[in-house]
N, C-alpha and C. Protein backbone atom coordinates (compact mmCIF):
# COMPACT_ATOMS: atom_id res chain seq x y z
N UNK A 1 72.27 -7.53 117.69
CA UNK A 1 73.52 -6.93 117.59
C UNK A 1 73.35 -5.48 117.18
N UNK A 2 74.18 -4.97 117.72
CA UNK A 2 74.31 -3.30 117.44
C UNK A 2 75.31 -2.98 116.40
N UNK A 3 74.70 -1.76 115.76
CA UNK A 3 76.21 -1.65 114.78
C UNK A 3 76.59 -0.62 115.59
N UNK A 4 77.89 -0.04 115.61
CA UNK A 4 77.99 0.79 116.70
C UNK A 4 79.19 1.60 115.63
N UNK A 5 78.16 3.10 115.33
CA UNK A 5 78.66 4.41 114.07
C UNK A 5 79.97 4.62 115.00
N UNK A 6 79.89 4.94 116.47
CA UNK A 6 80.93 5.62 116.92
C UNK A 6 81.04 7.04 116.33
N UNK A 7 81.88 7.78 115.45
CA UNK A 7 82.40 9.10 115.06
C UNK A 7 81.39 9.34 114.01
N UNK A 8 80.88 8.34 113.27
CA UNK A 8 80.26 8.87 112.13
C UNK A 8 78.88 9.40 112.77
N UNK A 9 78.52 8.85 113.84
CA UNK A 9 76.85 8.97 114.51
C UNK A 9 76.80 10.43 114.62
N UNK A 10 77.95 10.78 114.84
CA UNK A 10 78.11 12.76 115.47
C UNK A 10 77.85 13.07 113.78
N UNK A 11 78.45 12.11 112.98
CA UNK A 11 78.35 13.55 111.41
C UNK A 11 77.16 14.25 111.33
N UNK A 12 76.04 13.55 111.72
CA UNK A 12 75.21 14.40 111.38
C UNK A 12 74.84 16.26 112.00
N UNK A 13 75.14 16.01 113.31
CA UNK A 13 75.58 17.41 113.57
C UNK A 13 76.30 17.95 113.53
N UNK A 14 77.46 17.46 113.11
CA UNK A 14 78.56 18.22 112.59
C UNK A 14 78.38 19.36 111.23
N UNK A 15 77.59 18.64 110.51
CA UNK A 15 77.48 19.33 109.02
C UNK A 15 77.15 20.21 109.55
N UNK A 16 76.44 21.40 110.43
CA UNK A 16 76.26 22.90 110.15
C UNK A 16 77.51 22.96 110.38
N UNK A 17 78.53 22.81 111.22
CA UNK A 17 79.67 23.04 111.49
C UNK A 17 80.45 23.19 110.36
N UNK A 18 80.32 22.26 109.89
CA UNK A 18 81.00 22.35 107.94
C UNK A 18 80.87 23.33 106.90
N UNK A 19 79.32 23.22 107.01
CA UNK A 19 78.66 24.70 106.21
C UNK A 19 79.39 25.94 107.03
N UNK A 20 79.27 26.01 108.54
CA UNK A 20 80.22 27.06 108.65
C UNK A 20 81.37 26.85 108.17
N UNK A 21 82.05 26.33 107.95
CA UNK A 21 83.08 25.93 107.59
C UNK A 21 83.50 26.73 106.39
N UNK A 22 83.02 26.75 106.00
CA UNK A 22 82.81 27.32 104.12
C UNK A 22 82.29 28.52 103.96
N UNK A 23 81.91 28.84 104.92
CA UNK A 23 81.05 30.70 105.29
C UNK A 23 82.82 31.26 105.69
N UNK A 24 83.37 29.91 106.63
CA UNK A 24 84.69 30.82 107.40
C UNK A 24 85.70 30.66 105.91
N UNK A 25 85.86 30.45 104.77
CA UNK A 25 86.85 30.00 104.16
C UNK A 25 86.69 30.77 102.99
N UNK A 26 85.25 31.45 102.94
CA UNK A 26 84.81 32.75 102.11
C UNK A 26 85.15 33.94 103.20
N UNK A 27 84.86 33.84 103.84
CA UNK A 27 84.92 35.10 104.59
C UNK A 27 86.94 35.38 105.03
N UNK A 28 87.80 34.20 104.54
CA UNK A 28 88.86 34.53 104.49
C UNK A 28 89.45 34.83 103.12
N UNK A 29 88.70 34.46 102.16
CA UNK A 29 89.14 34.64 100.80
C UNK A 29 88.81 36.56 100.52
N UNK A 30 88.16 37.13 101.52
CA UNK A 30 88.17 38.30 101.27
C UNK A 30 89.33 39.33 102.69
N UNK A 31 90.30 38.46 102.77
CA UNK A 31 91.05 39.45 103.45
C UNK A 31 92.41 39.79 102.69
N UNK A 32 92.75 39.27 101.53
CA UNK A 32 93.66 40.08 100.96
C UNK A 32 93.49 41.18 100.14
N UNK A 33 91.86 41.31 99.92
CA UNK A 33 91.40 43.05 99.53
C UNK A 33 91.28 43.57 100.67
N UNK A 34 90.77 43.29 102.21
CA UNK A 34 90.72 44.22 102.95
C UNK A 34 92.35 44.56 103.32
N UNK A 35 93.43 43.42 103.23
CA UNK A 35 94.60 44.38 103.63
C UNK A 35 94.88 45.17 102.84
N UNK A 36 94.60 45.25 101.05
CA UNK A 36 95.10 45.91 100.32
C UNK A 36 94.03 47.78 100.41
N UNK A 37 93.04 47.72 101.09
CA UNK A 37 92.49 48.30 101.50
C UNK A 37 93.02 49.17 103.04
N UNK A 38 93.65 48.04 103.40
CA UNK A 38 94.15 49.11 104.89
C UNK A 38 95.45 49.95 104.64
N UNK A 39 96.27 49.37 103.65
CA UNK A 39 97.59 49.81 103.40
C UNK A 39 96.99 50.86 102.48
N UNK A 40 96.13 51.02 101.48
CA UNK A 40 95.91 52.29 101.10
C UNK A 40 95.45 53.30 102.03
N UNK A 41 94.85 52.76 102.82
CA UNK A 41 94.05 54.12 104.11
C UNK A 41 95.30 54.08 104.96
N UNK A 42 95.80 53.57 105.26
CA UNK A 42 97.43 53.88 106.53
C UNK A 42 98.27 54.67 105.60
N UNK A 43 98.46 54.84 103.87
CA UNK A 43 98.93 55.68 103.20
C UNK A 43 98.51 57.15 103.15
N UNK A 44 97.06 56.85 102.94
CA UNK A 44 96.60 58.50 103.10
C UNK A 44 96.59 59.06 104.25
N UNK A 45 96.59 58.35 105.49
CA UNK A 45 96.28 58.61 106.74
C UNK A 45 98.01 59.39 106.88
N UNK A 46 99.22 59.18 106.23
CA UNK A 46 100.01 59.16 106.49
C UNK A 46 100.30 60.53 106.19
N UNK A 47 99.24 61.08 104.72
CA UNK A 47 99.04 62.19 104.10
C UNK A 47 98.68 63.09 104.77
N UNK A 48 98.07 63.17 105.77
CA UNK A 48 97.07 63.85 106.61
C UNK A 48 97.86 65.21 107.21
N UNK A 49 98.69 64.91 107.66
CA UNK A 49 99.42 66.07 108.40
C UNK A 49 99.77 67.44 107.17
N UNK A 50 100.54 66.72 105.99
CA UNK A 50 100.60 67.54 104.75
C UNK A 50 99.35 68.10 104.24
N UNK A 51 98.60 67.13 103.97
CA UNK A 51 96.92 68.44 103.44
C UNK A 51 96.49 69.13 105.00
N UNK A 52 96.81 68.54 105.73
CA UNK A 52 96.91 69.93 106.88
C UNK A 52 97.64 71.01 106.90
N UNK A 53 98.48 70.91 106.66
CA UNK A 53 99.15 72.14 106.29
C UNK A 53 98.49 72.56 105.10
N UNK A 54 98.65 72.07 103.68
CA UNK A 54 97.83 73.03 102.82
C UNK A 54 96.79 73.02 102.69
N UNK A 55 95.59 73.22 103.79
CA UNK A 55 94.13 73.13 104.10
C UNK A 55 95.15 74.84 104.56
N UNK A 56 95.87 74.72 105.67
CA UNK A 56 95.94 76.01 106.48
C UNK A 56 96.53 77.54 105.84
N UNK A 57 97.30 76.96 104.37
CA UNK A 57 98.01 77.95 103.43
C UNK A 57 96.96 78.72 102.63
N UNK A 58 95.74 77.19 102.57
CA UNK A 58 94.55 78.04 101.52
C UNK A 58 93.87 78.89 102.33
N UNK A 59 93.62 78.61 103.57
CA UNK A 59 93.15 79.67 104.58
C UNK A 59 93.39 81.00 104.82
N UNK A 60 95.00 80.77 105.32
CA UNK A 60 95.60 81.89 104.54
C UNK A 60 95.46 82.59 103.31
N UNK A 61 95.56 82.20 102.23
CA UNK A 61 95.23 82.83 101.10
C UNK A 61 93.96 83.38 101.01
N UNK A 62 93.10 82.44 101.71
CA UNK A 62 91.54 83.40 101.44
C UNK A 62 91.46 84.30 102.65
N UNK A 63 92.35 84.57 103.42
CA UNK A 63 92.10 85.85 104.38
C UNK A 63 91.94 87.20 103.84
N UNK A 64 92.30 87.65 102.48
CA UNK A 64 91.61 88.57 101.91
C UNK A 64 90.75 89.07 101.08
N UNK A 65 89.82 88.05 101.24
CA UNK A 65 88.47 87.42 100.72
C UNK A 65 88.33 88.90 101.04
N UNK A 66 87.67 88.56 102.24
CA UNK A 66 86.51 89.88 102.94
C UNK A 66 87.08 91.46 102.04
N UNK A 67 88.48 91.57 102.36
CA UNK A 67 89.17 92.91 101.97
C UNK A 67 88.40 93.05 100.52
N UNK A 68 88.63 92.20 99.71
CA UNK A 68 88.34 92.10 98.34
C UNK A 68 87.22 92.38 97.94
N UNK A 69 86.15 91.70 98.87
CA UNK A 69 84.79 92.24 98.72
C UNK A 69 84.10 93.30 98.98
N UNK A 70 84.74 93.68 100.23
CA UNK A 70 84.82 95.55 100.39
C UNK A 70 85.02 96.02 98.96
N UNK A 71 86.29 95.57 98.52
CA UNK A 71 86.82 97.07 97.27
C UNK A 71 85.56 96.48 96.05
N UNK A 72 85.94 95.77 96.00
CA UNK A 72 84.44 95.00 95.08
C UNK A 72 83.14 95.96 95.10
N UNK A 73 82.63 95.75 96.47
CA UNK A 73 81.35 96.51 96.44
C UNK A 73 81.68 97.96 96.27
N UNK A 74 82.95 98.52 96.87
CA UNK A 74 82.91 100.33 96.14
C UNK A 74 82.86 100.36 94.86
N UNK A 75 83.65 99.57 94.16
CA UNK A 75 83.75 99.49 92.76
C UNK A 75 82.65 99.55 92.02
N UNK A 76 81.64 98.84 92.91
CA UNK A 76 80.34 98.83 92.42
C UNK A 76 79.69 99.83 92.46
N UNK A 77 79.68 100.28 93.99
CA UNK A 77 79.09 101.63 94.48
C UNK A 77 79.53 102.67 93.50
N UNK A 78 80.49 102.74 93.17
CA UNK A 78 81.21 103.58 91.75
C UNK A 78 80.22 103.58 90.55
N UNK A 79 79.34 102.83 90.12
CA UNK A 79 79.45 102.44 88.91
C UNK A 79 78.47 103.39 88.04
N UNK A 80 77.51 103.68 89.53
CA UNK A 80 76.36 104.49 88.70
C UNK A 80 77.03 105.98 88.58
N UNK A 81 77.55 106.27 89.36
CA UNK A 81 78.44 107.71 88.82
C UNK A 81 79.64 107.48 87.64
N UNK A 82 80.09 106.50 87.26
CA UNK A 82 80.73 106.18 85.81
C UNK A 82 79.70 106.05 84.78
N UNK A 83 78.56 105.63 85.06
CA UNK A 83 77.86 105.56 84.20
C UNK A 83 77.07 107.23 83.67
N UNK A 84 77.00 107.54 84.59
CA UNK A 84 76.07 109.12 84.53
C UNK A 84 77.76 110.17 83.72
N UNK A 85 78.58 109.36 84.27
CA UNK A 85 79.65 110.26 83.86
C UNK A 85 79.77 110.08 82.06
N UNK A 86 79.91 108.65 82.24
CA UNK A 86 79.91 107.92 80.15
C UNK A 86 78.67 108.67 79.59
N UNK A 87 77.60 108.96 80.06
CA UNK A 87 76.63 109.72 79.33
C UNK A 87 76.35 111.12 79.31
N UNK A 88 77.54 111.61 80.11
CA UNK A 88 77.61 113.19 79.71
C UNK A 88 78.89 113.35 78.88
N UNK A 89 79.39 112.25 78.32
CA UNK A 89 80.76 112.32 77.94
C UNK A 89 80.37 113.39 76.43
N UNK A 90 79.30 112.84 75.53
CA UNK A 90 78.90 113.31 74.51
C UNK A 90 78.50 115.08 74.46
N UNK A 91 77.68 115.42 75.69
CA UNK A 91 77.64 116.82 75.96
C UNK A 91 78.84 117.88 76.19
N UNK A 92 80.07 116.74 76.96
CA UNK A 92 81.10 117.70 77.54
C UNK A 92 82.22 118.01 75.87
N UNK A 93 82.21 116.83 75.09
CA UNK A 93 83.22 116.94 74.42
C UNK A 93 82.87 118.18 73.19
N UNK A 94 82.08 118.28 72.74
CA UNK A 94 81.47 119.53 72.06
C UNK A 94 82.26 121.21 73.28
N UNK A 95 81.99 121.35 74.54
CA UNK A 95 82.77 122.42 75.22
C UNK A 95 84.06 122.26 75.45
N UNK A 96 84.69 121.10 75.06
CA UNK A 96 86.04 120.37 75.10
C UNK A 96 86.96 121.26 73.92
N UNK A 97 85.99 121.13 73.07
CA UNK A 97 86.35 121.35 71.77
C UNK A 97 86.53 122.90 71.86
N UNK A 98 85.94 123.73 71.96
CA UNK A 98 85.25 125.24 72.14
C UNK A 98 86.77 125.45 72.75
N UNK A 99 86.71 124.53 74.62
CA UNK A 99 87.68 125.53 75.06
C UNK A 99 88.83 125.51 74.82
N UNK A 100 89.21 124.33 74.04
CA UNK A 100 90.86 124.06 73.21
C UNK A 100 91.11 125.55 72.14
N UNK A 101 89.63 125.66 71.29
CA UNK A 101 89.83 126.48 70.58
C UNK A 101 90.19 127.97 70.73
N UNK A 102 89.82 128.17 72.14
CA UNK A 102 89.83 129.49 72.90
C UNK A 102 91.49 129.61 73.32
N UNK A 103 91.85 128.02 74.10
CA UNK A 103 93.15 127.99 74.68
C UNK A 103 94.23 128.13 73.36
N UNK A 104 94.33 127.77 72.37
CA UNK A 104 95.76 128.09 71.50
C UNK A 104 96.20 128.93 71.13
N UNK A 105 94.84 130.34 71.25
CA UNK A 105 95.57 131.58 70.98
C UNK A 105 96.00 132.23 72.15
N UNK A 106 95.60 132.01 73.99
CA UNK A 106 96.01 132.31 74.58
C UNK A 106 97.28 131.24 75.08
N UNK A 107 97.50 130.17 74.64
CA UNK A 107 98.97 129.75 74.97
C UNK A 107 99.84 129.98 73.44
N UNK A 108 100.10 130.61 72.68
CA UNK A 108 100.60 131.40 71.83
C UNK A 108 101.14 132.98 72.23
N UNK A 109 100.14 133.31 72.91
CA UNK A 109 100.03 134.30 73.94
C UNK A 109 101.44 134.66 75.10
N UNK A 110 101.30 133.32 76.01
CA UNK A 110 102.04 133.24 76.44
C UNK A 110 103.25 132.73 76.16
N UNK A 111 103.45 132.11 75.11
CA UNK A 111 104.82 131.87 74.47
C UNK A 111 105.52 132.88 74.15
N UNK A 112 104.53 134.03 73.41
CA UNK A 112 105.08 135.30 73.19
C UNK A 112 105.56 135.86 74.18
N UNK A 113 105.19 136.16 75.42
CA UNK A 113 105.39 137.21 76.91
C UNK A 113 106.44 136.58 77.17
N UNK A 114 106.52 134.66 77.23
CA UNK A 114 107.68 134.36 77.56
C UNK A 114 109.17 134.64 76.74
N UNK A 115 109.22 135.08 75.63
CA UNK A 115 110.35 135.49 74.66
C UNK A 115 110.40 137.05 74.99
N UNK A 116 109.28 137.47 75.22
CA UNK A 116 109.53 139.08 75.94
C UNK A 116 109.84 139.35 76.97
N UNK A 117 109.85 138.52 77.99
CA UNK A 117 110.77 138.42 79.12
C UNK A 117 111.57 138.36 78.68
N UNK A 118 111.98 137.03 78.09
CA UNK A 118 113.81 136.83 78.14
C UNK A 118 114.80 138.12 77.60
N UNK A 119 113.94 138.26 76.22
CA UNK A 119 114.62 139.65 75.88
C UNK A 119 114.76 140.75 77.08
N UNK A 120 113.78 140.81 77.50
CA UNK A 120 114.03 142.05 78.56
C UNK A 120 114.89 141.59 79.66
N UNK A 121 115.14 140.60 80.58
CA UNK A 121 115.86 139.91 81.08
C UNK A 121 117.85 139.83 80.46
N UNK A 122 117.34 140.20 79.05
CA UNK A 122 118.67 140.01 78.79
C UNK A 122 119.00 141.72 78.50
N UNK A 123 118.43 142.40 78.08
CA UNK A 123 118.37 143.59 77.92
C UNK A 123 118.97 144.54 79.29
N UNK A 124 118.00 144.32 80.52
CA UNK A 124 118.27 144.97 81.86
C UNK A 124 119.31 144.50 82.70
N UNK A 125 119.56 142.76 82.93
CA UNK A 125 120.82 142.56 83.43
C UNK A 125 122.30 143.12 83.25
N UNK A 126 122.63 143.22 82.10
CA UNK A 126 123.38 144.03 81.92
C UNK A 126 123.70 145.73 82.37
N UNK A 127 122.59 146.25 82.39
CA UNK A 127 122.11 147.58 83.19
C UNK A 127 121.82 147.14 84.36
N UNK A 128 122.22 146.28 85.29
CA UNK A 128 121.97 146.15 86.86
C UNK A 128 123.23 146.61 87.52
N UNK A 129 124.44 146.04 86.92
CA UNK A 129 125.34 146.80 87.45
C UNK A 129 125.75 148.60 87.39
N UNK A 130 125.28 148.64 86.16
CA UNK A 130 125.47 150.70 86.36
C UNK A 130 124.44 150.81 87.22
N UNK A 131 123.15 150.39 87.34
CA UNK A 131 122.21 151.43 87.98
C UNK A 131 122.64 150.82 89.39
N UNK A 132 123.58 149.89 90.07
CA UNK A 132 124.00 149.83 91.27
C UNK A 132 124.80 151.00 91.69
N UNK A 133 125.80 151.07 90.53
CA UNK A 133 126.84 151.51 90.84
C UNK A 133 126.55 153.07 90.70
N UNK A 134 125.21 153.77 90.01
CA UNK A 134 124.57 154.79 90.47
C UNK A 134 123.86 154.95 91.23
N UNK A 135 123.35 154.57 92.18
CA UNK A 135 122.58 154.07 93.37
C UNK A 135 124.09 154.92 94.39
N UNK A 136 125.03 153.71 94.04
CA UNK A 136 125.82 154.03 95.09
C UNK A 136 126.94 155.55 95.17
N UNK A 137 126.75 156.20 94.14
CA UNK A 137 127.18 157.51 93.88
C UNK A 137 125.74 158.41 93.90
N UNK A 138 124.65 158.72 94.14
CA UNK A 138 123.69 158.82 94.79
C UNK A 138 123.69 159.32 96.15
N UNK A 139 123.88 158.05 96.95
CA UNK A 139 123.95 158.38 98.28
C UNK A 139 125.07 158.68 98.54
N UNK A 140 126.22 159.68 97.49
CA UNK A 140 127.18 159.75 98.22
C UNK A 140 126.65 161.47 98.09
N UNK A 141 126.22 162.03 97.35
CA UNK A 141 125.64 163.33 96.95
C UNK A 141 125.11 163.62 98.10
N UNK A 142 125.62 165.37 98.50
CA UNK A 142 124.51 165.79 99.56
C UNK A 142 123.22 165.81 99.07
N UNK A 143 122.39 166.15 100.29
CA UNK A 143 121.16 166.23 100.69
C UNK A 143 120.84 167.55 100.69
N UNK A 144 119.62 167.78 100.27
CA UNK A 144 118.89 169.61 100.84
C UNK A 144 117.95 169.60 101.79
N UNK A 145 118.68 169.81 102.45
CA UNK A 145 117.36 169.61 103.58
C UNK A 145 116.30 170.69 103.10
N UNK A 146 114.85 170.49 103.28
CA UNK A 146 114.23 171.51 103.42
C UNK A 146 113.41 171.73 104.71
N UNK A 147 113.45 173.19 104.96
CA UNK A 147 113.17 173.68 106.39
C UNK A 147 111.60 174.10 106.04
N UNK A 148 110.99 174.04 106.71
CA UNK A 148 109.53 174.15 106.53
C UNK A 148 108.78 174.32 107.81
């Protein structure tokens, strides 16, 4: 007599099937981090157009990089003639001194000439109209001719 397994005779090849089984039932226990993973990247992805634009504003803004570095390097190019200049500063201020001392008696000077104008200014205006108005009795006087 036969015993006859029928369905059970297959179990034995079934079991890798099973073990897959359990590879497929891990490998689904990790898809509610990958969706929580896609909905964060379909969020930033969503971002994309906006840091495009301010990717293109900072661009803008650094378009006067270059300009800047031009004035930069004159500034620099400047520096050794500021410097030669800061170390004659000590020689010049000693003739600084000298020619201030020279200048206060000649702008004293001219403060004076300027009050001697005005006086005279106020002095002769007044005498502009007679010496017109002798001017013009003048040419009313004959002439001598002389014959020669």
């Amino acid at each position: 007599m036969k015993l006859g397994l029928g369905p059970l005779a297959a179990l034995p090849a079934a079991i890798p099937g099973l073990r897959g089984l359990g590879e497929i039932v891990d490998a689904l226990r990790v898809l509610p981090q990958l969706h929580e993973r896609l909905v964060a990247i379909e969020k930033n992805t969503r971002r994309l157009p906006q840091i495009e634009a301010e990717l293109e504003e900072v661009a803008r803004g650094t378009a006067v990089l270059p300009e800047m570095v031009k004035h930069t390097q004159e500034i620099a190019g400047t520096m050794p003639v500021l410097v030669e200049l800061q170390e004659s500063i000590p020689a010049i201020v000693p003739v600084l001194a000298r020619l201030t001392d020279l200048m206060e008696p000649l702008h004293d000077s001219v403060i004076e000439l300027q009050r001697s104008a005005g006086k005279l200014a106020d002095v002769t205006e007044p005498l502009q109209g007679a010496a017109e108005r002798l001017g013009r009795m003048a040419d009313r006087l004959p002439r001598r001719r002389e014959n020669g």
